[in-house]
C-alpha atoms as a PDB file:
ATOM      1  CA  UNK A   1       0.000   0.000   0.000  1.00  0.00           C
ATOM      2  CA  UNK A   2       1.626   3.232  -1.048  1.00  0.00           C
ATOM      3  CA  UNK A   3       2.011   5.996   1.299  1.00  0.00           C
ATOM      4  CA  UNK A   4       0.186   9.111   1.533  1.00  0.00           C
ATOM      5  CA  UNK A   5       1.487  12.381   2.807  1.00  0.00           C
ATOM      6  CA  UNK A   6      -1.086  15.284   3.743  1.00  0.00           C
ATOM      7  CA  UNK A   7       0.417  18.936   2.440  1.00  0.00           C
ATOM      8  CA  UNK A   8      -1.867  21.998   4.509  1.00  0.00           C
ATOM      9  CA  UNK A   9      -0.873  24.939   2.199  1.00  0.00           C
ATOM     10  CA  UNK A  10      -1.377  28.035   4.428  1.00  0.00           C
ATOM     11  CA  UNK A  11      -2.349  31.180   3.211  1.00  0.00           C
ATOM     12  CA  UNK A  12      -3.702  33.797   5.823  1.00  0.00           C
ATOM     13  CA  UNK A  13      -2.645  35.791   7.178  1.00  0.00           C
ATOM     14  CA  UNK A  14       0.622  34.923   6.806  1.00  0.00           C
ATOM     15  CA  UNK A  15       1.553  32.302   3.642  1.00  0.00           C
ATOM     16  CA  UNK A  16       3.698  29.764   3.031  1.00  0.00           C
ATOM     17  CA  UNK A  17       6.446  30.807   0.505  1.00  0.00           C
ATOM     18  CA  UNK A  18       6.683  28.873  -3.292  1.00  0.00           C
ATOM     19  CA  UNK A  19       9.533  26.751  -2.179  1.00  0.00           C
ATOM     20  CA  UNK A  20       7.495  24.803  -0.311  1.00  0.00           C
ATOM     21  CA  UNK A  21       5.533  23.293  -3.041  1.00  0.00           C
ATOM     22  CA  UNK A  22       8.581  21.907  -4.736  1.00  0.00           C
ATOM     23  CA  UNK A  23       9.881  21.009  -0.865  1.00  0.00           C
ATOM     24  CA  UNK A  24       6.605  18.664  -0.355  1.00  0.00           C
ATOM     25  CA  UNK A  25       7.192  16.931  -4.204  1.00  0.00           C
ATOM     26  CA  UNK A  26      10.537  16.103  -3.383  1.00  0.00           C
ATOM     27  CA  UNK A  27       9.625  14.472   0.248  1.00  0.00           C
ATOM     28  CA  UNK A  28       7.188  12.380  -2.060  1.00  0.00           C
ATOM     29  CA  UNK A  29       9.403  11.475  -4.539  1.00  0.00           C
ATOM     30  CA  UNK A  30      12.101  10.429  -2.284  1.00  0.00           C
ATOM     31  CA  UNK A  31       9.810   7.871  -0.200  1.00  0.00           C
ATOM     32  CA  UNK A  32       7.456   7.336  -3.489  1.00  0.00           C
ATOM     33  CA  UNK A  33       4.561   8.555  -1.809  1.00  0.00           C
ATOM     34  CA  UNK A  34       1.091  10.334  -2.931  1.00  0.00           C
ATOM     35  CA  UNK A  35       0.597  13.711  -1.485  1.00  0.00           C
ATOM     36  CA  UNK A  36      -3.171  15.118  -0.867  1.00  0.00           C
ATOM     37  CA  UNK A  37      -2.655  18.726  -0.939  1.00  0.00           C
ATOM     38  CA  UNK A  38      -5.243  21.494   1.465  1.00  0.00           C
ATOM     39  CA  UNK A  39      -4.950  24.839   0.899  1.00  0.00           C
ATOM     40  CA  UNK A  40      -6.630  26.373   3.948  1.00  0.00           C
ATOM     41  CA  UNK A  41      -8.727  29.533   2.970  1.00  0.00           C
ATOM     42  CA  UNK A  42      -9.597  32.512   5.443  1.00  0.00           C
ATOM     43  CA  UNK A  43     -13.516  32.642   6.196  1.00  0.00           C
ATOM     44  CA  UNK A  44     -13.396  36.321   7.989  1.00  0.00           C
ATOM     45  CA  UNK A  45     -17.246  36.993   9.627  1.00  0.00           C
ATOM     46  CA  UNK A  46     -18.488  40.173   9.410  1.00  0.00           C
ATOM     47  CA  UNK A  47     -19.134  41.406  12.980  1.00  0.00           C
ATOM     48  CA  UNK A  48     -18.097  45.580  12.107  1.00  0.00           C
ATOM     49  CA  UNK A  49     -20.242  47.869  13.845  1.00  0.00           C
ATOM     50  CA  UNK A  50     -22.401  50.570  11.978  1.00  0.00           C
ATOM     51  CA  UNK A  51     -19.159  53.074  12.261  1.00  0.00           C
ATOM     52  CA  UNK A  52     -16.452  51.455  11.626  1.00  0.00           C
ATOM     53  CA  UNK A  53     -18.762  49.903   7.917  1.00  0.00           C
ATOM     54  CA  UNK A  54     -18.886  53.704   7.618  1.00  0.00           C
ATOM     55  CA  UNK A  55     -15.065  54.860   8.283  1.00  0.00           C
ATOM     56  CA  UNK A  56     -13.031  51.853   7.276  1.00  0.00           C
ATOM     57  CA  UNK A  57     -15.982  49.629   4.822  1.00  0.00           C
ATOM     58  CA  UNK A  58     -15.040  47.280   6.341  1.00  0.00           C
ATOM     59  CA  UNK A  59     -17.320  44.577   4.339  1.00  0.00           C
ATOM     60  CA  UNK A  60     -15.004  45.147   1.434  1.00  0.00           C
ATOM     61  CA  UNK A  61     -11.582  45.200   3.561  1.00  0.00           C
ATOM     62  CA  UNK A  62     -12.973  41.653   4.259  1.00  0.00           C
ATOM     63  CA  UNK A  63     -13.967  40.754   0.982  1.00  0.00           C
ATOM     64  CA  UNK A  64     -10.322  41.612  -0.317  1.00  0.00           C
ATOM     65  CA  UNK A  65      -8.733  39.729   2.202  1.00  0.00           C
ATOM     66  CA  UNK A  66     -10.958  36.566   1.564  1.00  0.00           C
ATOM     67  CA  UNK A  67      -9.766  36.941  -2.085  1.00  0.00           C
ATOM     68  CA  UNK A  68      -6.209  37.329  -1.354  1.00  0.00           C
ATOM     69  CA  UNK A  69      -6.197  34.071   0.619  1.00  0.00           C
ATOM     70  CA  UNK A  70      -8.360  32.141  -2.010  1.00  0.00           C
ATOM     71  CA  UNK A  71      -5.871  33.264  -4.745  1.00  0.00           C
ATOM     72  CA  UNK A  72      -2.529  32.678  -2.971  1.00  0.00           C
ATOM     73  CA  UNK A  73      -4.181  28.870  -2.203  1.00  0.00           C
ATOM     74  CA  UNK A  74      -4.707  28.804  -5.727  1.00  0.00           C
ATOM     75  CA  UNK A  75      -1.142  29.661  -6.720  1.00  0.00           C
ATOM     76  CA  UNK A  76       0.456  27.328  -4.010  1.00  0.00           C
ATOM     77  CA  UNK A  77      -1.906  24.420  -5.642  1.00  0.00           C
ATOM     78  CA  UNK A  78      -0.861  24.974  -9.170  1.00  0.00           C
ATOM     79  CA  UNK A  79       2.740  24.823  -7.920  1.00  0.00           C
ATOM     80  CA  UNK A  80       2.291  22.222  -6.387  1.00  0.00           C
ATOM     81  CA  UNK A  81       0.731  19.982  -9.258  1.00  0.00           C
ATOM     82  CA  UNK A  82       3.328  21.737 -12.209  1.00  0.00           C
ATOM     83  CA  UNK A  83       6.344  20.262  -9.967  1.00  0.00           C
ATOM     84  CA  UNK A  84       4.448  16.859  -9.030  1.00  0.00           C
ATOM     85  CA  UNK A  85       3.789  16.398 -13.121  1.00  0.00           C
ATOM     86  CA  UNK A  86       7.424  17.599 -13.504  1.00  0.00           C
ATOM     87  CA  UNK A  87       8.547  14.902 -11.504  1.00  0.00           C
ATOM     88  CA  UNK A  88       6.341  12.109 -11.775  1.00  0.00           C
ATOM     89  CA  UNK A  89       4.385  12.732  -7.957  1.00  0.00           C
ATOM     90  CA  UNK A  90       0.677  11.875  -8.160  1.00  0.00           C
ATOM     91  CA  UNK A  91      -0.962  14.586  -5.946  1.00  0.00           C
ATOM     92  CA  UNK A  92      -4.496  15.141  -5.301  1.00  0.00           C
ATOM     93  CA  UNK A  93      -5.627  18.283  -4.395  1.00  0.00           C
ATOM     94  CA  UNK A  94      -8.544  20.534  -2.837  1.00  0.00           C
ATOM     95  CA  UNK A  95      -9.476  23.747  -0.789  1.00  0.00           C
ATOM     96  CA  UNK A  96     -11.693  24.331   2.626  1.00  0.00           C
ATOM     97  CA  UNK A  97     -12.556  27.756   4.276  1.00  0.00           C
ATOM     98  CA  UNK A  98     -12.371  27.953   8.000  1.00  0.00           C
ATOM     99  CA  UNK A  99     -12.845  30.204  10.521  1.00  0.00           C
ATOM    100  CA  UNK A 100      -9.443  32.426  11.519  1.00  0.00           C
ATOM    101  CA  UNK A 101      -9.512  31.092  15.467  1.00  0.00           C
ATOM    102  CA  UNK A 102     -10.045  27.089  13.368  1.00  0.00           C
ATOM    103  CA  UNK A 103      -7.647  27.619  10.059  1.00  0.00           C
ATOM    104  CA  UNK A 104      -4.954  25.504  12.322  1.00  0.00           C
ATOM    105  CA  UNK A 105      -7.195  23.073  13.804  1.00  0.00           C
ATOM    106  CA  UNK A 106      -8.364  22.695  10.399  1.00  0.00           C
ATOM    107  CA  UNK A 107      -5.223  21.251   9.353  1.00  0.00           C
ATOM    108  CA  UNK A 108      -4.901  19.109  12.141  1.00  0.00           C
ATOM    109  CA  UNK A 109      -8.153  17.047  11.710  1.00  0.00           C
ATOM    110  CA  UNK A 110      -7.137  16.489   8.113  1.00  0.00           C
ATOM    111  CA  UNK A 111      -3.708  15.177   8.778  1.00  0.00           C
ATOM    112  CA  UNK A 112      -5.477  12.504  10.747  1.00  0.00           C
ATOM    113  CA  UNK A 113      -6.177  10.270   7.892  1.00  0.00           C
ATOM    114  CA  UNK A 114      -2.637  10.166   5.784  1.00  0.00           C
ATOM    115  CA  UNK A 115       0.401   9.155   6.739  1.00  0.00           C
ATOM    116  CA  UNK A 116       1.804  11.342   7.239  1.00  0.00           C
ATOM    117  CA  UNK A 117       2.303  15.554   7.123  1.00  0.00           C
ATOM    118  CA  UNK A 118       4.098  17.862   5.671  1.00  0.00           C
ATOM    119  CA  UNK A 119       4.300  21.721   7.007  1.00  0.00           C
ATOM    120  CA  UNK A 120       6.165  24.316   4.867  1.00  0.00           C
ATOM    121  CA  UNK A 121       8.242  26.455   7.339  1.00  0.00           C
ATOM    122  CA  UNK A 122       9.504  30.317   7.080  1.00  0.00           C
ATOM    123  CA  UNK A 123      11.035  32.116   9.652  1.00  0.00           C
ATOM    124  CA  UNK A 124       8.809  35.054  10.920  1.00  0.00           C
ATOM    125  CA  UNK A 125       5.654  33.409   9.374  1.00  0.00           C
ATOM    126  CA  UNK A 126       3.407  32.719  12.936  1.00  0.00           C
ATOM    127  CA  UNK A 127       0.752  31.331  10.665  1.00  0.00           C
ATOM    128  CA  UNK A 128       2.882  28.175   9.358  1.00  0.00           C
ATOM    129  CA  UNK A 129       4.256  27.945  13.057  1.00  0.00           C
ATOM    130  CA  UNK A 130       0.820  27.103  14.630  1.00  0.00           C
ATOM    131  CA  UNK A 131      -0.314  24.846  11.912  1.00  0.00           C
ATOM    132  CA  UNK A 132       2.742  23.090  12.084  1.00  0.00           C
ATOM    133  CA  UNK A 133       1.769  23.158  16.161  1.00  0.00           C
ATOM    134  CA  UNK A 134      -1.463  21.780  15.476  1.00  0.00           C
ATOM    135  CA  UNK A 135      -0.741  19.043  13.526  1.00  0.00           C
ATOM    136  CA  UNK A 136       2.336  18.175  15.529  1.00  0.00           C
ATOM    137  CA  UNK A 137      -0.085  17.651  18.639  1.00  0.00           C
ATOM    138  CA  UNK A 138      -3.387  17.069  17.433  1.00  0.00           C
ATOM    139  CA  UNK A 139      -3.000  14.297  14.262  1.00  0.00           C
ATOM    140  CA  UNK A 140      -1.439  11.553  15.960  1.00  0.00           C
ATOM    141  CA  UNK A 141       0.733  11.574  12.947  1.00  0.00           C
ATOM    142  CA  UNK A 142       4.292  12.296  12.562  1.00  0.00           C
ATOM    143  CA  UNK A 143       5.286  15.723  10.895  1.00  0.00           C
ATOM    144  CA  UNK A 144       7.738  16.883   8.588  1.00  0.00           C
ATOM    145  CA  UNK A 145       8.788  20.407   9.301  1.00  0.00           C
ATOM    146  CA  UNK A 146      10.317  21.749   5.499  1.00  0.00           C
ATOM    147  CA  UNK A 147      12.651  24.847   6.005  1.00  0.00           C
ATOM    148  CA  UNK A 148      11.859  27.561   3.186  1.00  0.00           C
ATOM    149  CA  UNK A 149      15.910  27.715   2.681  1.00  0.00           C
ATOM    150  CA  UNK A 150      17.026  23.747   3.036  1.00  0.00           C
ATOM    151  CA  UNK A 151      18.394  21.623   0.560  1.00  0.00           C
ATOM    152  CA  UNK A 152      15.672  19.033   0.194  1.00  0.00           C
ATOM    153  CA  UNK A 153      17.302  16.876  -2.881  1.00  0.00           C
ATOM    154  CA  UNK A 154      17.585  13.771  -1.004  1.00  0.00           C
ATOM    155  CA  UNK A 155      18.029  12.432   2.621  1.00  0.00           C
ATOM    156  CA  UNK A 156      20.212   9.532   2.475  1.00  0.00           C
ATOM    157  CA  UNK A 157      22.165  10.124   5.907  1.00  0.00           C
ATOM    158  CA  UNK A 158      19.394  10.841   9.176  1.00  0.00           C
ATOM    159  CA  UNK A 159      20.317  11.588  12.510  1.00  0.00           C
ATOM    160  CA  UNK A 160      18.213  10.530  15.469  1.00  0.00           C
ATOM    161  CA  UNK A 161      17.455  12.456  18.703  1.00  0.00           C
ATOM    162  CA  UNK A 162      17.403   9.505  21.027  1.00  0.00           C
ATOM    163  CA  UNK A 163      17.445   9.507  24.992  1.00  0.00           C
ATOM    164  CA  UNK A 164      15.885   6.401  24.799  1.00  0.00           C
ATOM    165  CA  UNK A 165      12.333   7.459  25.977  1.00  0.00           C
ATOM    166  CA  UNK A 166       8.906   6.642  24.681  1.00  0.00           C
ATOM    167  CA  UNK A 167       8.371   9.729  22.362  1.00  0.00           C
ATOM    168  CA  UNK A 168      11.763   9.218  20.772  1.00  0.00           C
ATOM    169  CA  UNK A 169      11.254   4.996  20.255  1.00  0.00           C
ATOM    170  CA  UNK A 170       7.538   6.361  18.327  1.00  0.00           C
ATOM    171  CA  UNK A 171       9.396   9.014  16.894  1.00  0.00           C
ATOM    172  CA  UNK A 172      12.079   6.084  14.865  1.00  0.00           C
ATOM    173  CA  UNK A 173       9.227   3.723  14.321  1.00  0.00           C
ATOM    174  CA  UNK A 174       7.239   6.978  12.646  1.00  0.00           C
ATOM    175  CA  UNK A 175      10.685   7.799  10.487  1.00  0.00           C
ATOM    176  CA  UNK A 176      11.406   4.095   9.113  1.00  0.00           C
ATOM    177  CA  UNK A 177      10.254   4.886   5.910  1.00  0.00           C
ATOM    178  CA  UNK A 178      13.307   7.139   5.889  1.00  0.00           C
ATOM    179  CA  UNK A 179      15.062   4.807   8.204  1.00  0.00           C
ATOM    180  CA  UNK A 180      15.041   2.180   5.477  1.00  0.00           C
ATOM    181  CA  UNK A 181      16.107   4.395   2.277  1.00  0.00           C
ATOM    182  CA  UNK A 182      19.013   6.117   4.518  1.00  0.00           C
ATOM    183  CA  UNK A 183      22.920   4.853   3.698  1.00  0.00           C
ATOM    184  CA  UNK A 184      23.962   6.555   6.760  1.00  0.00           C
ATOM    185  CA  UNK A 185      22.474   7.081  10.426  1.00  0.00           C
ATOM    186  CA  UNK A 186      23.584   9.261  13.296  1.00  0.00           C
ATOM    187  CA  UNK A 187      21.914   8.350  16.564  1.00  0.00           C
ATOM    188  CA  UNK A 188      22.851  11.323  18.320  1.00  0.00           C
ATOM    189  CA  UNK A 189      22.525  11.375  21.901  1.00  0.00           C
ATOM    190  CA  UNK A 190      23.109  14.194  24.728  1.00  0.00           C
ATOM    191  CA  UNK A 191      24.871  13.154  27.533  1.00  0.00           C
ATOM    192  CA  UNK A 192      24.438  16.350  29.967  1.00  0.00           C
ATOM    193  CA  UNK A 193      21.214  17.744  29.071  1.00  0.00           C
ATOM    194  CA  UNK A 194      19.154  15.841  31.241  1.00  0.00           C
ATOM    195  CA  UNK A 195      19.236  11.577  33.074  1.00  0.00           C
ATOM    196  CA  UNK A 196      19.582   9.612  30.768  1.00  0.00           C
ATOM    197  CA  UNK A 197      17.816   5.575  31.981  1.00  0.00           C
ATOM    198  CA  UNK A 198      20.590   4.134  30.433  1.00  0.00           C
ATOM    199  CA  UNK A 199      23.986   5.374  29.783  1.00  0.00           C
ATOM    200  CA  UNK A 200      24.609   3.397  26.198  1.00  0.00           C
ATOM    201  CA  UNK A 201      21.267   4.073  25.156  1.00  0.00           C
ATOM    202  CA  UNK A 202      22.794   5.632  21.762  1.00  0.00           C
ATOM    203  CA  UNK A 203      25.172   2.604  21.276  1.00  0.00           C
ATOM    204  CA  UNK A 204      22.200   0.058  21.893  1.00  0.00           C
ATOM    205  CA  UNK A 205      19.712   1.600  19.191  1.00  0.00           C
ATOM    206  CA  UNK A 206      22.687   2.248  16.577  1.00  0.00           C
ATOM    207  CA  UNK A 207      23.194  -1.629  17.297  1.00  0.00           C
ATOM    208  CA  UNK A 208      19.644  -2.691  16.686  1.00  0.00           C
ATOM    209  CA  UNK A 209      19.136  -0.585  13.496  1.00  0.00           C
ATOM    210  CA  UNK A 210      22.845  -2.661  12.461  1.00  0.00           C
ATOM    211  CA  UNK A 211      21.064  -5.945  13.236  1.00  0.00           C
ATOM    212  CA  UNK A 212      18.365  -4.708  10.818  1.00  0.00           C
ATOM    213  CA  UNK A 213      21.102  -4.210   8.059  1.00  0.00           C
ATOM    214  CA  UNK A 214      21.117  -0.787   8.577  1.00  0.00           C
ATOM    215  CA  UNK A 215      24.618   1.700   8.477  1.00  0.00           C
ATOM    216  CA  UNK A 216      23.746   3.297  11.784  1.00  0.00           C
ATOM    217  CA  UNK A 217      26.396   4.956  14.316  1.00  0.00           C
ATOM    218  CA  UNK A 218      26.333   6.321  17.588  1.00  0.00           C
ATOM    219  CA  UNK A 219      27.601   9.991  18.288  1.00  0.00           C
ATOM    220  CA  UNK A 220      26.992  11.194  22.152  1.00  0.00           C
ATOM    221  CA  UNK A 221      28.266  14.471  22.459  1.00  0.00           C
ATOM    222  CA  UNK A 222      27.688  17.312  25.093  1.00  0.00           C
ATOM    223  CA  UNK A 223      25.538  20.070  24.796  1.00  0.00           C
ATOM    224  CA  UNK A 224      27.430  22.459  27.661  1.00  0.00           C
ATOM    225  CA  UNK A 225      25.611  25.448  27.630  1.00  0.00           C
ATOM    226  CA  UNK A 226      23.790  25.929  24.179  1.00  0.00           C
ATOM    227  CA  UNK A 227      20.279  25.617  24.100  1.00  0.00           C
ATOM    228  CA  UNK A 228      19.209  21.602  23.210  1.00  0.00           C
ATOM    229  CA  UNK A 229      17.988  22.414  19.846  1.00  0.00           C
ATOM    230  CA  UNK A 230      20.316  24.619  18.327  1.00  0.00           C
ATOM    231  CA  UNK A 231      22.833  21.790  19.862  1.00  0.00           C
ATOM    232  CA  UNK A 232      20.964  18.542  18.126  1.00  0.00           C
ATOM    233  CA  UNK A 233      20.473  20.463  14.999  1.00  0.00           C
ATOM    234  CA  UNK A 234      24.144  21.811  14.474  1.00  0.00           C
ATOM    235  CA  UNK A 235      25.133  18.825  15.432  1.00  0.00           C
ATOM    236  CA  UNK A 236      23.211  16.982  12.952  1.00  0.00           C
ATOM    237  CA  UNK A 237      24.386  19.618  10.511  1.00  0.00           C
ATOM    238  CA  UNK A 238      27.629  19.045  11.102  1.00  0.00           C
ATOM    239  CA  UNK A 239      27.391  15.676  10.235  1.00  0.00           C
ATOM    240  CA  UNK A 240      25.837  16.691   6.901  1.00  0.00           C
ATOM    241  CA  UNK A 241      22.463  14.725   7.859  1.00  0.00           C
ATOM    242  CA  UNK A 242      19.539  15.777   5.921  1.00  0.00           C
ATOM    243  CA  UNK A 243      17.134  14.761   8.214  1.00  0.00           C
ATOM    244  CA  UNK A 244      16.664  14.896  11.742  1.00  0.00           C
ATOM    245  CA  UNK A 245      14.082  12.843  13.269  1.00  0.00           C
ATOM    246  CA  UNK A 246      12.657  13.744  16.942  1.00  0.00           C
ATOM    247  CA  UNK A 247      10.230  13.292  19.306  1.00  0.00           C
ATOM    248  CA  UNK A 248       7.925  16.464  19.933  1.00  0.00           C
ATOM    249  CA  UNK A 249       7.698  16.727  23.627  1.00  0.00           C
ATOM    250  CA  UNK A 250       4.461  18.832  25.159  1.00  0.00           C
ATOM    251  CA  UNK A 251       0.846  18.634  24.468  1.00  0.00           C
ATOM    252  CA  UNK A 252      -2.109  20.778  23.944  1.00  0.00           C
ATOM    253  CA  UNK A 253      -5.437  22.288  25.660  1.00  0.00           C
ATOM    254  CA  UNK A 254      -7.482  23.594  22.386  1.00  0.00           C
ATOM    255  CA  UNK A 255      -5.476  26.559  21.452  1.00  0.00           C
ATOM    256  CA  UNK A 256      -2.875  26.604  23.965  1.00  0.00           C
ATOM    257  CA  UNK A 257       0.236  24.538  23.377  1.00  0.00           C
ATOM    258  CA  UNK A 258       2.778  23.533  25.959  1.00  0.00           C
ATOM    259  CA  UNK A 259       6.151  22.680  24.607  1.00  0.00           C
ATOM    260  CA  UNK A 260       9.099  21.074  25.455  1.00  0.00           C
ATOM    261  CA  UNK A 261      12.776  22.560  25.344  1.00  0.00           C
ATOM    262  CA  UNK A 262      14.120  20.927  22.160  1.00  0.00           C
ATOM    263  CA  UNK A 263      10.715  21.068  20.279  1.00  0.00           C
ATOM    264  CA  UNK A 264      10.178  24.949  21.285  1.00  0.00           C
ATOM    265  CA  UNK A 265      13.382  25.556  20.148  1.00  0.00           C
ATOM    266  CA  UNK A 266      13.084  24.031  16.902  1.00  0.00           C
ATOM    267  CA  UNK A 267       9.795  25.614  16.394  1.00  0.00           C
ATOM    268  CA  UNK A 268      11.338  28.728  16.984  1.00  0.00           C
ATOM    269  CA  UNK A 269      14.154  28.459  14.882  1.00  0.00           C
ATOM    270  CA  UNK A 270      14.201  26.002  12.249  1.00  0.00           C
ATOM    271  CA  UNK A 271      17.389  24.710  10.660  1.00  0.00           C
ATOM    272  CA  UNK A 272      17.124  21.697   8.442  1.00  0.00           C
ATOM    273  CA  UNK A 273      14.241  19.056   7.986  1.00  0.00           C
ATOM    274  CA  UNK A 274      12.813  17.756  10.999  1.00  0.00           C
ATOM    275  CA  UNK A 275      10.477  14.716  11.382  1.00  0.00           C
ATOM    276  CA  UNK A 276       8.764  15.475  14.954  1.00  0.00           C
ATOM    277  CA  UNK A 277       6.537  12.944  16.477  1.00  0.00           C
ATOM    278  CA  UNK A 278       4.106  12.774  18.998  1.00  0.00           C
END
């Protein structure tokens, strides 16, 4: 059964930028799956008061922002399906309207029934952040976080964030599609950042992904005093992985998310690909 990858294309009030239509064709080239593409439109109620329809017309301020967001969707789409026909990608696409307050959640009950998600990521843009929030914590699926500036070619070497814990071991069983097609792993483990249950924990999963027939490594290494995600990702970086898989640590109360370290940090500042699982 071939795998199908959910693409939310956001575009109000902030959008996501072009590069992340080819970004998402490339992900499904490189583990030969589908993508079902959603762009997200604004639905903005009219709840202006008799002066403000007066001084600012407000009907028609709304009207032109409704288009703006229905035509950037549009653009995004027809990216989208000119690179997937470039490449060979089937991709199936539509559109919804939702409420400002629900444009993330929106996103988030979709993802539920594909494989998996992919969330187009620019720095600045708070609109792709809480989507990619959203469907981090409320899909139950894993999420690929796409960097507007990353080189998304191929991913042949992954590094893992592993401490061993229970979001990390779902976080590798979410990535083995990538797992599988990788000729190099890094199972990169910190060794000051917080207990660790087992002191070889990055030795013992590098040797169980070897078992498998897998090229997998271990690389502890010390964080000192830079934050944890900067540290994983640079690290991982410096390694010249492509992708860094991760557990995504916090959870969720309707609109108001509660993050871990590492997985605010690489919210906040996004350096490569990142597969985060929850």
């Amino acid at each position: 059964m071939r795998l199908e990858a959910f693409v939310p294309l956001v575009t109000y009030p902030e959008a996501n930028a072009d590069a992340f239509a080819e970004h998402a064709v490339r992900v499904g080239a490189a583990i030969d799956a589908g993508l079902h593409a959603l762009a997200i439109e604004a639905d903005i109620p009219d709840t202006a008061n008799v002066l403000s329809k007066w001084l600012l017309d407000t009907p028609a301020l709304i009207r032109q922002a409704e288009a703006a967001s229905r035509q950037r969707g549009a653009h995004l789409l027809g990216l989208l399906r000119d690179e997937a026909a470039r490449i060979g990608v089937e991709v199936a696409t539509e559109t919804v309207a939702a409420p400002l307050a629900m444009l993330a959640d929106a996103a988030a009950r979709k993802a539920r029934y594909f494989d998996m998600s992919l969330i187009g990521w620019e720095a600045g843009n708070a609109t792709s952040r809480a989507t990619a929030e959203a469907v981090v914590f409320g899909s139950g699926r894993p999420t690929i976080l796409l960097p507007e500036l990353s080189d998304i070619s191929h991913f042949d070497h992954v590094a893992i964030a592993w401490d061993g814990g229970r979001v990390a071991a779902r976080a590798v069983a979410d990535a083995s599609v990538f797992l599988k097609r990788a000729s190099r792993i890094s199972v990169v483990t910190v060794l000051d950042e917080k207990p660790l249950e087992e002191k070889d924990a990055g030795e013992r999963l590098a040797g169980v992904l070897r078992a498998r027939g897998l090229n997998a490594e271990a690389v502890p290494f010390h964080a000192e005093d830079c934050p944890i995600a900067e540290t994983l990702q640079q690290t991982a970086i410096e390694a010249r992985a492509k992708l860094l898989v991760m557990g995504g640590y916090g959870h969720s109360r309707i609109r108001d998310f509660v993050l871990g370290g590492a997985t605010q940090g690489v919210l906040s500042d996004l350096l490569m690909p990142v597969l985060l699982s929850h």
